[in-house]
PDB file of N, CA and C in Angstrom:
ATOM      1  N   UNK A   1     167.763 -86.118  99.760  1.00  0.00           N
ATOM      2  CA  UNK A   1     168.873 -85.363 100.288  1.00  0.00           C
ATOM      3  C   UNK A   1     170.209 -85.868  99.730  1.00  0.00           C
ATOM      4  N   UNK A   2     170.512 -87.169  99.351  1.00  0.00           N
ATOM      5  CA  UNK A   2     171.202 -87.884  99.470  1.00  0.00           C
ATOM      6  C   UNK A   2     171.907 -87.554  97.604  1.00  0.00           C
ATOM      7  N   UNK A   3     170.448 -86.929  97.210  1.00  0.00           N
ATOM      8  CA  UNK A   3     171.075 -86.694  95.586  1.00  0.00           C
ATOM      9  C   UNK A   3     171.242 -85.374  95.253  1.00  0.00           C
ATOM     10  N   UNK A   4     171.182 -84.258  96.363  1.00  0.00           N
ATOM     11  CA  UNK A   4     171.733 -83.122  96.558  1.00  0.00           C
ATOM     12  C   UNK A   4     173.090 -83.312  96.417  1.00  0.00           C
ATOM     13  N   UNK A   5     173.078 -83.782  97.888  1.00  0.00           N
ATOM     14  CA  UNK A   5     175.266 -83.904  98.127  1.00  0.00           C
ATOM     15  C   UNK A   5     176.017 -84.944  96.777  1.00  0.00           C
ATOM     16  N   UNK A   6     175.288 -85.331  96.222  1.00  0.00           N
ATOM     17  CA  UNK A   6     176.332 -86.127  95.356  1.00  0.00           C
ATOM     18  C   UNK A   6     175.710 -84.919  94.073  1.00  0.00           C
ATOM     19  N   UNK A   7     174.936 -84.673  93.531  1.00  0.00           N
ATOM     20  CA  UNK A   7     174.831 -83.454  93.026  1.00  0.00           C
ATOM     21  C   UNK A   7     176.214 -82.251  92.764  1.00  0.00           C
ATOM     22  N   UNK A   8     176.137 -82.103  94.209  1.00  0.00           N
ATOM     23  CA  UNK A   8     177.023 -80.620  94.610  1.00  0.00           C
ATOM     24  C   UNK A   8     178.249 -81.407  94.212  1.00  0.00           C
ATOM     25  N   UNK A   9     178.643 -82.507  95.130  1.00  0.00           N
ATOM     26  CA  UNK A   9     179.737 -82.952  94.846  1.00  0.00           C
ATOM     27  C   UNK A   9     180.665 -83.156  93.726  1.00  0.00           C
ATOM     28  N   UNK A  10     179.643 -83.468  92.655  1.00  0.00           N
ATOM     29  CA  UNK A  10     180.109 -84.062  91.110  1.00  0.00           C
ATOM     30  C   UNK A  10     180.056 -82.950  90.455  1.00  0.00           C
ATOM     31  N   UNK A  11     179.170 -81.511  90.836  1.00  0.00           N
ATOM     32  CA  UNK A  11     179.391 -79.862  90.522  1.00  0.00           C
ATOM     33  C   UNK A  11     180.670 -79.637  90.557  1.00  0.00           C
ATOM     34  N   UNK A  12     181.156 -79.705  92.128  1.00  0.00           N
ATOM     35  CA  UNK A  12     182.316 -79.098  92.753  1.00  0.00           C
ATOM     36  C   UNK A  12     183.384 -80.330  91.984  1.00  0.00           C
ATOM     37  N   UNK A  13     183.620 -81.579  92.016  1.00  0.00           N
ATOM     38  CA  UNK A  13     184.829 -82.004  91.607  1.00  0.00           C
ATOM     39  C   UNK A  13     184.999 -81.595  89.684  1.00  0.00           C
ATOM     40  N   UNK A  14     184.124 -81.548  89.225  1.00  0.00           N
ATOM     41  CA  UNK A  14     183.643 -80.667  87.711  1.00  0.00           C
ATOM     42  C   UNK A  14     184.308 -79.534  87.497  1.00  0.00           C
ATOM     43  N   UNK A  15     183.852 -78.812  88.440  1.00  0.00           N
ATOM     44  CA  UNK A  15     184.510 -77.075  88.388  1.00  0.00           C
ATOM     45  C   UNK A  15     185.583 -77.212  88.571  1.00  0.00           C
ATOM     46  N   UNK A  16     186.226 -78.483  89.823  1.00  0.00           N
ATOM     47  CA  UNK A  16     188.121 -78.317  90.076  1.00  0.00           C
ATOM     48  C   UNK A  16     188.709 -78.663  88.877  1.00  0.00           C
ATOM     49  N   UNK A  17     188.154 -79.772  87.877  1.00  0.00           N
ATOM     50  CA  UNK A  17     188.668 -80.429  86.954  1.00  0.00           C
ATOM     51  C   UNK A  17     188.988 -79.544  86.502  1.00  0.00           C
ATOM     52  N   UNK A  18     187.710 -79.169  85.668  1.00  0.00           N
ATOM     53  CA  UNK A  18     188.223 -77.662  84.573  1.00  0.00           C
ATOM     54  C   UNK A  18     188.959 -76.345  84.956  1.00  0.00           C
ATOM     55  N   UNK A  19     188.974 -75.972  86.337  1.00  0.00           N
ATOM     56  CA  UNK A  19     189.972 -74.958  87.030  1.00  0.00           C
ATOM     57  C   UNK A  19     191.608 -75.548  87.574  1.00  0.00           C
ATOM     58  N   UNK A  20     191.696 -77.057  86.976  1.00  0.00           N
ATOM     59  CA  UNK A  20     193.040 -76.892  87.398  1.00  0.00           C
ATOM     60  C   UNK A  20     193.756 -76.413  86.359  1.00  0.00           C
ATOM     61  N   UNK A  21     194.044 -76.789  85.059  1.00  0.00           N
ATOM     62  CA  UNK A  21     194.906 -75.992  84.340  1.00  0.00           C
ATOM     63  C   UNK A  21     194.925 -74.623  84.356  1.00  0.00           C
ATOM     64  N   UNK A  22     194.410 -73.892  84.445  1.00  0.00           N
ATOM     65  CA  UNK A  22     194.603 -72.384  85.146  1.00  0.00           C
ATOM     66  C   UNK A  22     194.711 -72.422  85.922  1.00  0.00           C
ATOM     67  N   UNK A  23     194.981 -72.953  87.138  1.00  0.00           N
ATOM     68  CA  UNK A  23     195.698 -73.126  88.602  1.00  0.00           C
ATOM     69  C   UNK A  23     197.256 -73.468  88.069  1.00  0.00           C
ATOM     70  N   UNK A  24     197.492 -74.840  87.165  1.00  0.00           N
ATOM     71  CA  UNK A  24     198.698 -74.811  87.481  1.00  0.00           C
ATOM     72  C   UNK A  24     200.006 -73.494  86.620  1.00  0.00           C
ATOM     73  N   UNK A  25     199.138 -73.025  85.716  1.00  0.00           N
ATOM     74  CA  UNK A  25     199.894 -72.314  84.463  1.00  0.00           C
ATOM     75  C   UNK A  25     199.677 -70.604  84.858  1.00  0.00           C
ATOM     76  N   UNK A  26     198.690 -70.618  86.630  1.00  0.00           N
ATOM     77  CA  UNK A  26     198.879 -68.825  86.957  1.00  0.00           C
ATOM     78  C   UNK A  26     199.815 -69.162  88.458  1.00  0.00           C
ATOM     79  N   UNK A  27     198.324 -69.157  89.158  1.00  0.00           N
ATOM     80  CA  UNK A  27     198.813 -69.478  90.825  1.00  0.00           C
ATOM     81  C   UNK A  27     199.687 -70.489  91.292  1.00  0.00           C
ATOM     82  N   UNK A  28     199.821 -71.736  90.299  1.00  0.00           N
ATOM     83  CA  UNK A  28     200.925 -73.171  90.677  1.00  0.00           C
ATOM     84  C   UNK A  28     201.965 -72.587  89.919  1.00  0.00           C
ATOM     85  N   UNK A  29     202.619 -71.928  89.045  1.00  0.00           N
ATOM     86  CA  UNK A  29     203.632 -71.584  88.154  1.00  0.00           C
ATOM     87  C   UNK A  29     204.388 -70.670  89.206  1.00  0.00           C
ATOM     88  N   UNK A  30     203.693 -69.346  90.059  1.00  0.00           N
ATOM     89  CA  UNK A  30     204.273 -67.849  90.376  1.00  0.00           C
ATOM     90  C   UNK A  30     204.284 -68.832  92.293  1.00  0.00           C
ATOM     91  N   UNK A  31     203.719 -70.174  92.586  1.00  0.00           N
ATOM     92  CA  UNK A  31     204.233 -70.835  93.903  1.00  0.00           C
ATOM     93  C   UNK A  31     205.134 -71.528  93.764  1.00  0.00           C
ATOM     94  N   UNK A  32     205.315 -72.184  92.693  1.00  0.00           N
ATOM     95  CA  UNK A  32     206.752 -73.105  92.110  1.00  0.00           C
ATOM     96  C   UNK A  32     207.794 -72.130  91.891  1.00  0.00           C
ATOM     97  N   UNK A  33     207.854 -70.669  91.344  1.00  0.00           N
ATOM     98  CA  UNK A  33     208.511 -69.948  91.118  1.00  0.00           C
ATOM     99  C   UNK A  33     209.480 -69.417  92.417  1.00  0.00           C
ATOM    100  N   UNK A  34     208.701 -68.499  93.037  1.00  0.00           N
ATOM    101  CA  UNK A  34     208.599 -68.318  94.307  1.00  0.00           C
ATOM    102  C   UNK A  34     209.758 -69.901  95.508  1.00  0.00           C
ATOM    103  N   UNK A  35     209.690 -70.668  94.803  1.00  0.00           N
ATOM    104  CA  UNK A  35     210.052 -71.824  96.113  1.00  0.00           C
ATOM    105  C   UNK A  35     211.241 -71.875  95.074  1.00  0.00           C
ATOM    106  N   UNK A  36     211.386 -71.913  94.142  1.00  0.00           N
ATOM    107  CA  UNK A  36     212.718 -72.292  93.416  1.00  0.00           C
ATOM    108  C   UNK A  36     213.928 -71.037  93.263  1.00  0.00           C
ATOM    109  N   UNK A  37     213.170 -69.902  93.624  1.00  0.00           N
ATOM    110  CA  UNK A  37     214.247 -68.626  93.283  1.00  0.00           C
ATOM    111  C   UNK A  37     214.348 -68.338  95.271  1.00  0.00           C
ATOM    112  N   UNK A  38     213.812 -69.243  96.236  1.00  0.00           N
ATOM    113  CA  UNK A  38     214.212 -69.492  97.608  1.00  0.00           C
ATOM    114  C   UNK A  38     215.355 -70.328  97.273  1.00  0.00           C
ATOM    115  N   UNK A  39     214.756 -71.423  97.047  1.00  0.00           N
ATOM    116  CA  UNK A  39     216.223 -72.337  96.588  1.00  0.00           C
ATOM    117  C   UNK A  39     217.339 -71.864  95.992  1.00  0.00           C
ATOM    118  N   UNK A  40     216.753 -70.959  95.136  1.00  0.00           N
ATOM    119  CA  UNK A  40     217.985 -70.076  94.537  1.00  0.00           C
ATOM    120  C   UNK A  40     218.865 -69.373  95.642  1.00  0.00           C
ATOM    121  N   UNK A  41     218.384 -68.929  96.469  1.00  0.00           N
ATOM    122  CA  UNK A  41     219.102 -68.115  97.515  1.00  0.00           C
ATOM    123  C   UNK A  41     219.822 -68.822  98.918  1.00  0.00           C
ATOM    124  N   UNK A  42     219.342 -70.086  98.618  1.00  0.00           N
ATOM    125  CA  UNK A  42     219.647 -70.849  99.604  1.00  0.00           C
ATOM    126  C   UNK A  42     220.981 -71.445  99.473  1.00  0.00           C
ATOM    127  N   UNK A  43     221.218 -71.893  97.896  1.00  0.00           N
ATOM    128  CA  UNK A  43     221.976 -72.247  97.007  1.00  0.00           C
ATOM    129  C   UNK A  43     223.827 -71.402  97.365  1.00  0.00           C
ATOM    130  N   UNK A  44     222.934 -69.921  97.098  1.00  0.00           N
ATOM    131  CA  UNK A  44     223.854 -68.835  96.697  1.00  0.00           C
ATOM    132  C   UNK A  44     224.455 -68.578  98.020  1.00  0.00           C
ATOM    133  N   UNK A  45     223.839 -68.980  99.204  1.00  0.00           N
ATOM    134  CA  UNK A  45     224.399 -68.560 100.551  1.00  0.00           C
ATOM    135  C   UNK A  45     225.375 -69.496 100.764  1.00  0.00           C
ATOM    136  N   UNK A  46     224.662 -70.804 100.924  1.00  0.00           N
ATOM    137  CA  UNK A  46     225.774 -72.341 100.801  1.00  0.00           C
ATOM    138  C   UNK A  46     227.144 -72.118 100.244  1.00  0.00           C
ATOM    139  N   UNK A  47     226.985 -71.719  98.678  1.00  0.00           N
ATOM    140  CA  UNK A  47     228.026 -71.556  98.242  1.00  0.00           C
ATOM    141  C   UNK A  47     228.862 -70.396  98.380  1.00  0.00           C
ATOM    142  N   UNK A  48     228.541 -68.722  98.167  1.00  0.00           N
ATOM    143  CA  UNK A  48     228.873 -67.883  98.580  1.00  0.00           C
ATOM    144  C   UNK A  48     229.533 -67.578  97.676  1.00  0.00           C
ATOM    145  N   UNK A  49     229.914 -67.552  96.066  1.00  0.00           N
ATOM    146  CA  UNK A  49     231.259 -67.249  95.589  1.00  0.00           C
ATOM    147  C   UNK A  49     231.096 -65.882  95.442  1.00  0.00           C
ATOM    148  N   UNK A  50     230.136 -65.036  96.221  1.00  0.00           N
ATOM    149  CA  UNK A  50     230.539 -63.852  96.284  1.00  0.00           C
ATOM    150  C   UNK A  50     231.497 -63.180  97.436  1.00  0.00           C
ATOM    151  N   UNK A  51     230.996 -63.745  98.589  1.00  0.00           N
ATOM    152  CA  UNK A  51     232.007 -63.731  99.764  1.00  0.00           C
ATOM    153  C   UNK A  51     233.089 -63.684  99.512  1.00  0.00           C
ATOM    154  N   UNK A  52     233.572 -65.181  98.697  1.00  0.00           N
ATOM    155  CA  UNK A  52     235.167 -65.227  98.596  1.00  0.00           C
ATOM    156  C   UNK A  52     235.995 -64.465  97.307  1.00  0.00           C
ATOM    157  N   UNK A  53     234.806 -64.132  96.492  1.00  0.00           N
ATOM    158  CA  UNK A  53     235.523 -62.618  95.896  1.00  0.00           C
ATOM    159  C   UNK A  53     235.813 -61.504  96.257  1.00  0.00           C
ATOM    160  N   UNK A  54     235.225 -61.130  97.573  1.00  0.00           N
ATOM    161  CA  UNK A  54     234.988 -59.961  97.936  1.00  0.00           C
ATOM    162  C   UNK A  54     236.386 -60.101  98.789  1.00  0.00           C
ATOM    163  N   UNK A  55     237.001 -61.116  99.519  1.00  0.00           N
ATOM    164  CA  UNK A  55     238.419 -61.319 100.027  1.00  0.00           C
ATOM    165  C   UNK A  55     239.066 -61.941  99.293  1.00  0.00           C
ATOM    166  N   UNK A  56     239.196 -61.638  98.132  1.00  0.00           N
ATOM    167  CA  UNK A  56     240.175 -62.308  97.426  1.00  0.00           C
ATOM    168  C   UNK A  56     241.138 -61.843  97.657  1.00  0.00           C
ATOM    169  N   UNK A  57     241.510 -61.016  97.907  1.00  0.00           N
ATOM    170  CA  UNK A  57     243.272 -60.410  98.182  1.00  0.00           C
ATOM    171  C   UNK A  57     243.562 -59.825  99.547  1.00  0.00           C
ATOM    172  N   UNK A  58     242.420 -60.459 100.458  1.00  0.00           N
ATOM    173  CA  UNK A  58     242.831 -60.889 101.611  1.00  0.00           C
ATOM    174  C   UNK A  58     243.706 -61.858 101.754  1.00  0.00           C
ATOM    175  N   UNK A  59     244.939 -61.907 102.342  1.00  0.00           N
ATOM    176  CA  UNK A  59     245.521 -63.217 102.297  1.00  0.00           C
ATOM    177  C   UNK A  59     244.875 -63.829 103.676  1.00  0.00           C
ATOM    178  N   UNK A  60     245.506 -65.310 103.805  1.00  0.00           N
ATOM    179  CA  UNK A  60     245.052 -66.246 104.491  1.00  0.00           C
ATOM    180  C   UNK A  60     245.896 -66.251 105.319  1.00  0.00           C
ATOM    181  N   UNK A  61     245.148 -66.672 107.019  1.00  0.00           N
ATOM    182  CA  UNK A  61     246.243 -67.278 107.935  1.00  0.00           C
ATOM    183  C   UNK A  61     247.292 -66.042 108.811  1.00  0.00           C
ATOM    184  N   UNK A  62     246.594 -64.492 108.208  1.00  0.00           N
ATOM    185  CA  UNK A  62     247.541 -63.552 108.678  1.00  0.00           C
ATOM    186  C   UNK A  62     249.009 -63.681 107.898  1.00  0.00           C
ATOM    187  N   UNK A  63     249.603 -64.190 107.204  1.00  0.00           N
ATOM    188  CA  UNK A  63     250.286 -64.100 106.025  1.00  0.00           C
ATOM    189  C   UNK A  63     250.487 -62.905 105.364  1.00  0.00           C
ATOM    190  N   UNK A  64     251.122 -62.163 105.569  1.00  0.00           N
ATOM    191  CA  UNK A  64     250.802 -60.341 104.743  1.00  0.00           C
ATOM    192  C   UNK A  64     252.441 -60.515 104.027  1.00  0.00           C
ATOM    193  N   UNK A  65     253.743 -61.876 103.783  1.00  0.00           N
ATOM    194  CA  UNK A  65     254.474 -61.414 102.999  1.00  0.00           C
ATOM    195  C   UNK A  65     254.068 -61.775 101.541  1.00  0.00           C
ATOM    196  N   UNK A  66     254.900 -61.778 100.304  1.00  0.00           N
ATOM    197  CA  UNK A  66     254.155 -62.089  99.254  1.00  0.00           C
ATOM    198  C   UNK A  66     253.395 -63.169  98.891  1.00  0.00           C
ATOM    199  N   UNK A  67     254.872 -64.205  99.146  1.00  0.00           N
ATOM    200  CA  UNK A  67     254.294 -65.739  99.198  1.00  0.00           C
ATOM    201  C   UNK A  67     252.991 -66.197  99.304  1.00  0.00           C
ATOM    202  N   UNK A  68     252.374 -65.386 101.172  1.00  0.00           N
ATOM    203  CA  UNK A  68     251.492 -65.837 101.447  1.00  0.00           C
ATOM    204  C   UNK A  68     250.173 -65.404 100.367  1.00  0.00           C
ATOM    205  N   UNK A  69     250.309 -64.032 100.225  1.00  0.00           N
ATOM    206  CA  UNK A  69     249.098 -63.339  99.546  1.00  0.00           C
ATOM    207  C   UNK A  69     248.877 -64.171  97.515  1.00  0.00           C
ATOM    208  N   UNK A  70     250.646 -64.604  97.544  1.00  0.00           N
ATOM    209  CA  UNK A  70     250.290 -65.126  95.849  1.00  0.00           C
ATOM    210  C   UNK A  70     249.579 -66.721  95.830  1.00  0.00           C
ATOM    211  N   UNK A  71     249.447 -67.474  96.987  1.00  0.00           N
ATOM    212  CA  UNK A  71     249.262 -68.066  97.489  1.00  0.00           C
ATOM    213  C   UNK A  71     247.769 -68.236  97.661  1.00  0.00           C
ATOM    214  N   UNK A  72     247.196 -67.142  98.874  1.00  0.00           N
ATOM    215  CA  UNK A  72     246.201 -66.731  99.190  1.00  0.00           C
ATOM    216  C   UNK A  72     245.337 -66.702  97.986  1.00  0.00           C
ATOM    217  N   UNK A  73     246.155 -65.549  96.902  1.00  0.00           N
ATOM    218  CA  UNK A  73     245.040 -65.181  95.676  1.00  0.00           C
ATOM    219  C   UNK A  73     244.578 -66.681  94.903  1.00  0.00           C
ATOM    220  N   UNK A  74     245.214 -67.358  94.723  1.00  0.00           N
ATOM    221  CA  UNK A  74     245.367 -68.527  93.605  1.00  0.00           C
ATOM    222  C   UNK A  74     244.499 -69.125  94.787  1.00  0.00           C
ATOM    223  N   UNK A  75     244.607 -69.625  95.453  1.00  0.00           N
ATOM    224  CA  UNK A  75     243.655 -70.726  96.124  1.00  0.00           C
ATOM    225  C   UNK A  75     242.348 -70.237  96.266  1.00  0.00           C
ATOM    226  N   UNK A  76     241.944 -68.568  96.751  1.00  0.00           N
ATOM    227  CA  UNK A  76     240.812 -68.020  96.802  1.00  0.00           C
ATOM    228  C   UNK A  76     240.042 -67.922  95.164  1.00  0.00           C
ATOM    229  N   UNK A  77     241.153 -67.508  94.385  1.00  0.00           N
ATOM    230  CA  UNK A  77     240.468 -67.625  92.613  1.00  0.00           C
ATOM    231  C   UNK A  77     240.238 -69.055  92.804  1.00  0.00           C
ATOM    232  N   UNK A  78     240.480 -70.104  92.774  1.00  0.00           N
ATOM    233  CA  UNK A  78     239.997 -71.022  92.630  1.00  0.00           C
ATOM    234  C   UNK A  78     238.716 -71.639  93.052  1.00  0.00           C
ATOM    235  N   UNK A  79     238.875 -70.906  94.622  1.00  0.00           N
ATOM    236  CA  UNK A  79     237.589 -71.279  95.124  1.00  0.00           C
ATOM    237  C   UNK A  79     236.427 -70.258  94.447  1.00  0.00           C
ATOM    238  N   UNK A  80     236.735 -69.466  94.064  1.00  0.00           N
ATOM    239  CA  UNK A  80     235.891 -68.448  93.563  1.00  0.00           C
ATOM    240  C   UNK A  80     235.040 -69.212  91.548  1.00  0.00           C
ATOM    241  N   UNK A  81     236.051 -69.939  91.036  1.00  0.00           N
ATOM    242  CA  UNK A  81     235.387 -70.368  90.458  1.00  0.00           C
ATOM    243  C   UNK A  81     235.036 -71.671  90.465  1.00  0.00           C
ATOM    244  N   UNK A  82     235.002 -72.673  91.405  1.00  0.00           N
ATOM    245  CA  UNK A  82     234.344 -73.649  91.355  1.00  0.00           C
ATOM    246  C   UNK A  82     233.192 -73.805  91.782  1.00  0.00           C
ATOM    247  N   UNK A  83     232.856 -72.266  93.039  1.00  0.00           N
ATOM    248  CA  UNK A  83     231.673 -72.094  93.663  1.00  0.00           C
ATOM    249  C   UNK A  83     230.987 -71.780  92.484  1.00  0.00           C
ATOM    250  N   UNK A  84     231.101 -70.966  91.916  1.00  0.00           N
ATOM    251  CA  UNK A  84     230.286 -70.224  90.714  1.00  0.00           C
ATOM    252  C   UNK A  84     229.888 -71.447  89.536  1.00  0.00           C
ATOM    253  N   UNK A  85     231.065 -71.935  89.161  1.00  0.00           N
ATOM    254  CA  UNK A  85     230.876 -73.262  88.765  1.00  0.00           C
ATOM    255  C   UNK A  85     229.736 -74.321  89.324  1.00  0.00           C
ATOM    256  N   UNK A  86     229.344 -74.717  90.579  1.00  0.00           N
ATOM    257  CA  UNK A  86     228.503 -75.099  91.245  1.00  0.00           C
ATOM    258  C   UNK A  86     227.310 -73.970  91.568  1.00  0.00           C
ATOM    259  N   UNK A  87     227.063 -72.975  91.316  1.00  0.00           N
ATOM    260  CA  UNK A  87     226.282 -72.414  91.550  1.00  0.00           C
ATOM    261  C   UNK A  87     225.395 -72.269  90.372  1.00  0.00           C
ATOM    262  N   UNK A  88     226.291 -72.471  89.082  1.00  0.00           N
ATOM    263  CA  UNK A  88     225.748 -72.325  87.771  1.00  0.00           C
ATOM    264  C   UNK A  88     224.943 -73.920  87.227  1.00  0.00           C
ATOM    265  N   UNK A  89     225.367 -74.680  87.928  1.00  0.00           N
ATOM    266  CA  UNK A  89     225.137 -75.684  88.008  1.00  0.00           C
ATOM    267  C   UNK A  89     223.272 -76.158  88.584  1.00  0.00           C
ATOM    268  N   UNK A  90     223.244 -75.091  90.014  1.00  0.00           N
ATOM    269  CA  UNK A  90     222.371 -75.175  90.772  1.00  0.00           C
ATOM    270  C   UNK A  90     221.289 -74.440  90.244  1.00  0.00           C
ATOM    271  N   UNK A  91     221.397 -73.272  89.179  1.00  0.00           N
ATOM    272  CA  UNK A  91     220.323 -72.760  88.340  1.00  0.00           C
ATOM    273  C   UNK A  91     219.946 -73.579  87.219  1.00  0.00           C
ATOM    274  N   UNK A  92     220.784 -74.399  86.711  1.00  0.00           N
ATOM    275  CA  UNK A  92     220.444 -75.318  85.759  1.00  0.00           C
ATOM    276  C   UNK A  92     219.961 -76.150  86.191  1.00  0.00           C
ATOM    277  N   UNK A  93     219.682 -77.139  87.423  1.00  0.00           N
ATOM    278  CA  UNK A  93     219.156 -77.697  87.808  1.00  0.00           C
ATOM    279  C   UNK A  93     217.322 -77.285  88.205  1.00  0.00           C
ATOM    280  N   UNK A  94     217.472 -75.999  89.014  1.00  0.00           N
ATOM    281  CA  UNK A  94     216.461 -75.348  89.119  1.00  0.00           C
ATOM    282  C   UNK A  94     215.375 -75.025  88.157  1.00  0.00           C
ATOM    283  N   UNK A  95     216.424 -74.567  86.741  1.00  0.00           N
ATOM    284  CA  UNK A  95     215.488 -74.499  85.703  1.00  0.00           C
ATOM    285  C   UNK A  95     214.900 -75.377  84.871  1.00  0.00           C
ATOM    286  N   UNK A  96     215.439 -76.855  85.093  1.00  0.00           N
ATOM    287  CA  UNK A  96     214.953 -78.205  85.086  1.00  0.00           C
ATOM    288  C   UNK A  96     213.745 -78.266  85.455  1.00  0.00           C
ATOM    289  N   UNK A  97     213.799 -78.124  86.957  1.00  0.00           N
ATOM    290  CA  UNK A  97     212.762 -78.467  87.607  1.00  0.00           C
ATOM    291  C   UNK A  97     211.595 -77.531  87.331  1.00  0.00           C
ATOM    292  N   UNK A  98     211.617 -76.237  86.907  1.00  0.00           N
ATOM    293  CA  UNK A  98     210.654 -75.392  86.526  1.00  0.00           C
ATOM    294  C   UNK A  98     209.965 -75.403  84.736  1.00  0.00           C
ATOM    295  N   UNK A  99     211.261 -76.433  84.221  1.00  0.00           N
ATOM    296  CA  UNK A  99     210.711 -76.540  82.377  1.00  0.00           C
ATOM    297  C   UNK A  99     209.860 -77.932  83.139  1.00  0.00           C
ATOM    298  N   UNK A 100     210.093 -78.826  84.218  1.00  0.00           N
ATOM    299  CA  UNK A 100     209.373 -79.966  84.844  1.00  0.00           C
ATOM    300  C   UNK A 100     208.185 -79.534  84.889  1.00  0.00           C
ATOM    301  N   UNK A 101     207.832 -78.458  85.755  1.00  0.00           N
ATOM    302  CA  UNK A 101     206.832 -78.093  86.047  1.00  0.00           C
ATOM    303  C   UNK A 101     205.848 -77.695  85.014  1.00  0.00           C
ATOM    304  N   UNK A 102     206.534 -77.091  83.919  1.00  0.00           N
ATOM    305  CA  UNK A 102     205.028 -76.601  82.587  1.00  0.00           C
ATOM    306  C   UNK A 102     205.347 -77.386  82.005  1.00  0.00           C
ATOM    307  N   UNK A 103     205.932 -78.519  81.901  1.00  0.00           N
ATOM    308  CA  UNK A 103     205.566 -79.949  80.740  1.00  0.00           C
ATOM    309  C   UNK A 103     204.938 -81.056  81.601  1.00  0.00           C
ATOM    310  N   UNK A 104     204.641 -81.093  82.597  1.00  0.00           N
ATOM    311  CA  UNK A 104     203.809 -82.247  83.295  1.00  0.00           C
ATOM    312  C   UNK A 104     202.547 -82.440  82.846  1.00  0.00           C
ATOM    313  N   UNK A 105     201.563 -81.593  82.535  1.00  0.00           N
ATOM    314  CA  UNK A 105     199.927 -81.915  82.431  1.00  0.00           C
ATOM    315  C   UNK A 105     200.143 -82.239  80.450  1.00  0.00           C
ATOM    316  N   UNK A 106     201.266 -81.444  80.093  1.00  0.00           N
ATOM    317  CA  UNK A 106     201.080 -81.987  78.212  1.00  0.00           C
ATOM    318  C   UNK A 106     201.638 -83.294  78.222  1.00  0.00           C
ATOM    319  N   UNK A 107     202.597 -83.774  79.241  1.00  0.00           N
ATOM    320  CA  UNK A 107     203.082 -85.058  79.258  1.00  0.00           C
ATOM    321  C   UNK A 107     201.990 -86.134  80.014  1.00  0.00           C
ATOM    322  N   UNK A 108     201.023 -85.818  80.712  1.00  0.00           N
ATOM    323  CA  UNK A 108     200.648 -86.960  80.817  1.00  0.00           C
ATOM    324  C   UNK A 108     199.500 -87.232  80.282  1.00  0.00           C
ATOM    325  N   UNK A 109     198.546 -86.285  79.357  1.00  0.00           N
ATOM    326  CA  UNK A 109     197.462 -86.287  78.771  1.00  0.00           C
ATOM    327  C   UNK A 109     198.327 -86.769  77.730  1.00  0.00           C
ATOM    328  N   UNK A 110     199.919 -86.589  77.036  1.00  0.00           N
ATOM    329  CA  UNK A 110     199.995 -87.349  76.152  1.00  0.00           C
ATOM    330  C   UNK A 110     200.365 -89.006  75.899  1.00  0.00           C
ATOM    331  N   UNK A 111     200.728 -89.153  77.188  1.00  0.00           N
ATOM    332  CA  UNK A 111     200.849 -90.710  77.730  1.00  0.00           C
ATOM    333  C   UNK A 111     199.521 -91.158  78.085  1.00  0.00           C
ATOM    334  N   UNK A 112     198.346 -90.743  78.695  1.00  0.00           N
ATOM    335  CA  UNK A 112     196.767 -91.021  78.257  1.00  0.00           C
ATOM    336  C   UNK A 112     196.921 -91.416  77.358  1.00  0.00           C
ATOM    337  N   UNK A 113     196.480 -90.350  76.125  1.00  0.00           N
ATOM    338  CA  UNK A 113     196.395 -90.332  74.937  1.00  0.00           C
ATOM    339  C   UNK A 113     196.899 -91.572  73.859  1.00  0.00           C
ATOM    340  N   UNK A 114     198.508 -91.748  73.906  1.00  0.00           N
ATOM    341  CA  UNK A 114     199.118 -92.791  73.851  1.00  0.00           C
ATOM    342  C   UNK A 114     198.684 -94.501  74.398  1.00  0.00           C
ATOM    343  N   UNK A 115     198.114 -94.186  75.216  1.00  0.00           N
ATOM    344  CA  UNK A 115     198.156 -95.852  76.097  1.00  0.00           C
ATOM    345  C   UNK A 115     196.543 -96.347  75.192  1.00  0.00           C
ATOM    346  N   UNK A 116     195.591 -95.269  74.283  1.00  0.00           N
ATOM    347  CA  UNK A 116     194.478 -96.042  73.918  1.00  0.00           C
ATOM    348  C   UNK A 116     195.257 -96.358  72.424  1.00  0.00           C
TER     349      UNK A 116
END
C-alpha cells in the first residue's frame, strides 16, 4: 500500500513540476495582472489628478475675486502635475513588478545553471 501513495505522490509532484511553467506564463501572468491594474486603481484614487483637474478653475476657500482664482489656478496646476507625476511613477513601478514577474523562473534556472 505504502508504494501506491508514494507512487501517486511522486506522479502528482511530477505532473506539478512540469505544469508549473504554464501556470505561471497563462493563469499566474492574467492573476498578477489582474492584482497590479487593482493597484493601478488604487493608486489613481489616492492620487486623483483627475479630480483636481476637473476643479481647476474652481477657486479655493470661496475666493471668486481674481487674485483668489489666479491663485487657485496655479496651486491646483501644480497639484495637478505632481499627482500625475506620481502617478506615472506608480505605473512604472507596477510595470517593474510585472517585467519581475516573467523574468523570475529564466532567472533562477539561470543562477542554477550558473552555481554548477
Amino acid at each position: 500500500m505504502s508504494v501506491l501513495i508514494f507512487q501517486k505522490l511522486f506522479l502528482e509532484y511530477l505532473l506539478d513540476f512540469l505544469y508549473f511553467p504554464l501556470w505561471w506564463y497563462t493563469k499566474g501572468i492574467r492573476h498578477i495582472a489582474v492584482s497590479l491594474f487593482s493597484l493601478f486603481e488604487t493608486g489613481n484614487i489616492l492620487l486623483s489628478p483627475g479630480l483636481w483637474l476637473k476643479n481647476i478653475f474652481v477657486p479655493m476657500y470661496g475666493q471668486y475675486d481674481w487674485q483668489g482664482r489666479l491663485v487657485s489656478f496655479f496651486v491646483r496646476l501644480g497639484n495637478v502635475i505632481a499627482r500625475a507625476f506620481g502617478l506615472v511613477i506608480w505605473v512604472f513601478i507596477l510595470f517593474l513588478l510585472l517585467v519581475a514577474w516573467v523574468m523570475l523562473p529564466p532567472f533562477c534556472i539561470y543562477m542554477f545553471i550558473l552555481s554548477f
